[in-house]
C-alpha atoms as a PDB file:
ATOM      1  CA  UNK A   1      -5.348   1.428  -1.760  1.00  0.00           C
ATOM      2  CA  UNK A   2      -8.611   0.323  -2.362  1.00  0.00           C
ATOM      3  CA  UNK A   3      -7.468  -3.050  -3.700  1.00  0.00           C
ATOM      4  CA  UNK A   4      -4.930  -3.363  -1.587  1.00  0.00           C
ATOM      5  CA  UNK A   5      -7.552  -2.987   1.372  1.00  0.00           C
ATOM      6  CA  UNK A   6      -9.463  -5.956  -0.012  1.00  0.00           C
ATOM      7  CA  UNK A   7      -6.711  -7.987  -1.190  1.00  0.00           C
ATOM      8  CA  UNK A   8      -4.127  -8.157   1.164  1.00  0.00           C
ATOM      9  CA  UNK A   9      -4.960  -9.375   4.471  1.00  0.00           C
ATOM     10  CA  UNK A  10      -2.330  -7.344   6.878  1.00  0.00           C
ATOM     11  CA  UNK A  11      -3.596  -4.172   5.256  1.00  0.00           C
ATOM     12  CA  UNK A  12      -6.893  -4.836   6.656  1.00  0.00           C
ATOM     13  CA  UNK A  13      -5.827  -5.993  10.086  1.00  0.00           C
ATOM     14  CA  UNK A  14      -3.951  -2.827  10.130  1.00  0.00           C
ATOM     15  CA  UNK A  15      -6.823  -0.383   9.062  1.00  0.00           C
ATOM     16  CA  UNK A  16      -8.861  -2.595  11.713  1.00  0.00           C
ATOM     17  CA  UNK A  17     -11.084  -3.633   8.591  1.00  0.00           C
ATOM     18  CA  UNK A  18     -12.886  -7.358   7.779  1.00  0.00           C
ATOM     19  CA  UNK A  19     -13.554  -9.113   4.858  1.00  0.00           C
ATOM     20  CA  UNK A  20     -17.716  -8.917   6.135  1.00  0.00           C
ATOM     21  CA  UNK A  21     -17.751  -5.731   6.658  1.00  0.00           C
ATOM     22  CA  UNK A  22     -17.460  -2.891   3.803  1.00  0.00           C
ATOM     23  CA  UNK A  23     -14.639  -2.192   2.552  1.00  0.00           C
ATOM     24  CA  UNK A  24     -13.653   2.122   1.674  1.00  0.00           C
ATOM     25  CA  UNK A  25     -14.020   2.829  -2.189  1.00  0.00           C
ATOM     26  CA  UNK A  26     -11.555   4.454  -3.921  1.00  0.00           C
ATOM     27  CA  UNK A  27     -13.570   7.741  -3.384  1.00  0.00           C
ATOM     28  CA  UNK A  28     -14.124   7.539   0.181  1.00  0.00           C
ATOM     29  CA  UNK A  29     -10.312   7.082   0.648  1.00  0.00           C
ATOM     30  CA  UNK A  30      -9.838   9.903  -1.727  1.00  0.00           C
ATOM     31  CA  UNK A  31     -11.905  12.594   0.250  1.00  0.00           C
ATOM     32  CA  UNK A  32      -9.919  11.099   3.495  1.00  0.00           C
ATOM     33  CA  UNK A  33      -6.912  12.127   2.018  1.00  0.00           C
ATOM     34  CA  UNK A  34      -8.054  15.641   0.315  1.00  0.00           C
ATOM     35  CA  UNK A  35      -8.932  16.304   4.347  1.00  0.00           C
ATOM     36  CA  UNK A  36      -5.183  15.231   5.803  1.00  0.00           C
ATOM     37  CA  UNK A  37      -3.876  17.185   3.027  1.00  0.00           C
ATOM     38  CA  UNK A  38      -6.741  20.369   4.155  1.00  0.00           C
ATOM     39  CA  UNK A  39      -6.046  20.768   7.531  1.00  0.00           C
ATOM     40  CA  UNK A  40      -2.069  19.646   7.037  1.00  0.00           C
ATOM     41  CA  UNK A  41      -2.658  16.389   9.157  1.00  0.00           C
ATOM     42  CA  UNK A  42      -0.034  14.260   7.364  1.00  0.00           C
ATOM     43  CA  UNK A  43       2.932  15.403   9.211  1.00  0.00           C
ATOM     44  CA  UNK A  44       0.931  15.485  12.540  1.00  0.00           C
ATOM     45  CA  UNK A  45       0.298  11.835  12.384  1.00  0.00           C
ATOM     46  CA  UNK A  46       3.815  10.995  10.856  1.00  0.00           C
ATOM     47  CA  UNK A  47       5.018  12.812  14.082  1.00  0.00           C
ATOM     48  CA  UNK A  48       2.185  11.081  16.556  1.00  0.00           C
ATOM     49  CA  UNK A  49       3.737   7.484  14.984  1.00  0.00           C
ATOM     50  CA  UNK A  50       7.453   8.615  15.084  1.00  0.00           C
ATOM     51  CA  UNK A  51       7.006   9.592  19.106  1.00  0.00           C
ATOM     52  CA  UNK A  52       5.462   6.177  19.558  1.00  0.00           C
ATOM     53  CA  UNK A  53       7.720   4.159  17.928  1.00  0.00           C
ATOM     54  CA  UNK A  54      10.863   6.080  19.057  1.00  0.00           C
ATOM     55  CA  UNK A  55       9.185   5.589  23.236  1.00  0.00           C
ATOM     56  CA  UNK A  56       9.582   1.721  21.985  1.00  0.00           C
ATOM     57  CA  UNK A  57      13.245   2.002  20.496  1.00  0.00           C
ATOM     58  CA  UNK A  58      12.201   1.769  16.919  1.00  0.00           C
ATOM     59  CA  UNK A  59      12.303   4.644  14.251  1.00  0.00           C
ATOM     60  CA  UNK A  60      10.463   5.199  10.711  1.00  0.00           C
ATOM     61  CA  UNK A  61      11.741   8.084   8.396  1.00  0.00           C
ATOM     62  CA  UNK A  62       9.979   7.420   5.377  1.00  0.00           C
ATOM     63  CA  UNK A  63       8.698   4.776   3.358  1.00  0.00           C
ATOM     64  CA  UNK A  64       6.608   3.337   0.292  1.00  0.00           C
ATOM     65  CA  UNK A  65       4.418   0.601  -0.161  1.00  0.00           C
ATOM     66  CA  UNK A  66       5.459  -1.100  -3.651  1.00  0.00           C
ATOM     67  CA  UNK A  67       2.984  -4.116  -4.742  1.00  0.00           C
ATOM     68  CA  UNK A  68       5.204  -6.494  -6.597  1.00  0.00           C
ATOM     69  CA  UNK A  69       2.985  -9.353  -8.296  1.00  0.00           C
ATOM     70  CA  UNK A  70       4.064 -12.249 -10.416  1.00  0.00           C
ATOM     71  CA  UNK A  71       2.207 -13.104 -13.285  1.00  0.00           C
ATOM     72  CA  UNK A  72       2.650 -16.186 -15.764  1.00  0.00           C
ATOM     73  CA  UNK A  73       4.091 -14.657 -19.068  1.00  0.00           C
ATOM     74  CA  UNK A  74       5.599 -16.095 -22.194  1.00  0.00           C
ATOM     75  CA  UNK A  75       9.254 -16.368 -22.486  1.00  0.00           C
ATOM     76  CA  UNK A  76      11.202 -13.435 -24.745  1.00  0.00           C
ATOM     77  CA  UNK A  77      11.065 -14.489 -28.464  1.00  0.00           C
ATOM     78  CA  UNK A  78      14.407 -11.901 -28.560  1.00  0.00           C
ATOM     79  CA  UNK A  79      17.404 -14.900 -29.459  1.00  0.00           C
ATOM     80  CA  UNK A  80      19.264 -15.302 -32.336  1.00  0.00           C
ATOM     81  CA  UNK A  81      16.417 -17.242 -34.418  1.00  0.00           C
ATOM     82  CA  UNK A  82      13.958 -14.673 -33.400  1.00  0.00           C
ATOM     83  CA  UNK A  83      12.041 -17.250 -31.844  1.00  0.00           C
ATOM     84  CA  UNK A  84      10.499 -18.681 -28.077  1.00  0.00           C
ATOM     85  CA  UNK A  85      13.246 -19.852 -26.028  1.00  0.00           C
ATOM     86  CA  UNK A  86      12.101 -23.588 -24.712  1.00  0.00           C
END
Protein backbone atom coordinates (compact mmCIF):
# COMPACT_ATOMS: atom_id res chain seq x y z
CA UNK A 1 0.00 0.00 0.00
CA UNK A 2 2.73 2.02 0.84
CA UNK A 3 4.14 1.97 -2.69
CA UNK A 4 1.19 2.04 -4.20
CA UNK A 5 0.43 5.39 -2.21
CA UNK A 6 3.55 6.93 -3.73
CA UNK A 7 3.45 5.44 -7.02
CA UNK A 8 0.24 5.58 -8.41
CA UNK A 9 -1.31 8.83 -8.71
CA UNK A 10 -5.30 7.98 -8.30
CA UNK A 11 -4.39 6.20 -5.09
CA UNK A 12 -3.26 9.38 -3.71
CA UNK A 13 -6.04 11.58 -5.00
CA UNK A 14 -8.22 9.07 -3.41
CA UNK A 15 -6.53 8.94 0.13
CA UNK A 16 -6.56 12.92 -0.38
CA UNK A 17 -2.60 12.60 -0.25
CA UNK A 18 0.27 14.80 -2.41
CA UNK A 19 3.40 14.03 -3.72
CA UNK A 20 4.85 17.25 -1.16
CA UNK A 21 3.44 16.18 1.54
CA UNK A 22 4.46 12.81 3.52
CA UNK A 23 3.48 9.99 2.45
CA UNK A 24 2.14 6.87 5.42
CA UNK A 25 4.98 4.18 5.92
CA UNK A 26 4.28 0.83 5.78
CA UNK A 27 4.00 0.89 9.66
CA UNK A 28 1.76 3.70 10.07
CA UNK A 29 -0.69 1.98 7.62
CA UNK A 30 -0.13 -1.17 9.52
CA UNK A 31 -1.25 0.15 13.04
CA UNK A 32 -4.33 1.84 10.95
CA UNK A 33 -5.35 -1.39 10.03
CA UNK A 34 -4.56 -3.44 13.45
CA UNK A 35 -7.24 -0.53 14.79
CA UNK A 36 -10.18 -1.27 11.94
CA UNK A 37 -9.54 -4.78 12.63
CA UNK A 38 -9.71 -3.78 16.94
CA UNK A 39 -12.75 -2.11 17.14
CA UNK A 40 -14.37 -4.27 13.98
CA UNK A 41 -14.52 -1.03 11.76
CA UNK A 42 -14.05 -2.81 8.41
CA UNK A 43 -17.54 -3.84 7.86
CA UNK A 44 -18.84 -0.47 9.28
CA UNK A 45 -17.17 1.45 6.59
CA UNK A 46 -17.84 -1.26 3.84
CA UNK A 47 -21.53 -0.63 4.92
CA UNK A 48 -21.12 3.48 5.24
CA UNK A 49 -19.70 3.14 1.28
CA UNK A 50 -22.34 0.51 0.17
CA UNK A 51 -25.36 3.03 1.53
CA UNK A 52 -23.67 5.78 -0.42
CA UNK A 53 -23.14 4.28 -3.46
CA UNK A 54 -26.46 2.31 -3.52
CA UNK A 55 -28.39 6.32 -2.68
CA UNK A 56 -26.44 7.00 -6.21
CA UNK A 57 -27.60 3.72 -8.11
CA UNK A 58 -24.27 2.04 -8.00
CA UNK A 59 -23.29 -1.11 -5.87
CA UNK A 60 -19.77 -2.65 -4.66
CA UNK A 61 -19.76 -6.26 -3.14
CA UNK A 62 -16.28 -6.94 -2.95
CA UNK A 63 -13.17 -6.35 -4.59
CA UNK A 64 -9.20 -6.52 -4.86
CA UNK A 65 -6.68 -4.30 -5.96
CA UNK A 66 -4.17 -6.48 -8.21
CA UNK A 67 -0.91 -4.39 -9.43
CA UNK A 68 -0.08 -5.87 -12.77
CA UNK A 69 3.41 -4.41 -14.05
CA UNK A 70 5.28 -5.15 -17.21
CA UNK A 71 8.78 -5.60 -17.11
CA UNK A 72 11.35 -6.13 -20.10
CA UNK A 73 12.44 -9.88 -19.87
CA UNK A 74 14.33 -12.21 -22.14
CA UNK A 75 12.47 -14.44 -24.40
CA UNK A 76 12.03 -18.42 -23.22
CA UNK A 77 15.20 -20.36 -24.30
CA UNK A 78 12.45 -23.56 -24.00
CA UNK A 79 12.32 -24.57 -28.21
CA UNK A 80 13.48 -27.41 -29.79
CA UNK A 81 17.33 -26.25 -29.99
CA UNK A 82 17.20 -25.29 -26.42
CA UNK A 83 18.02 -21.95 -27.38
CA UNK A 84 16.62 -17.87 -27.43
CA UNK A 85 13.86 -17.58 -29.77
CA UNK A 86 14.78 -14.34 -32.14
Amino acid sequence: MEDSLYKIESMRRFAGLKLNKATPDETTILNFRHFLEKHDLGQVIFKAINAHLQAQGLTFSEGTIVDASIISAPTSTKNKECKRDP
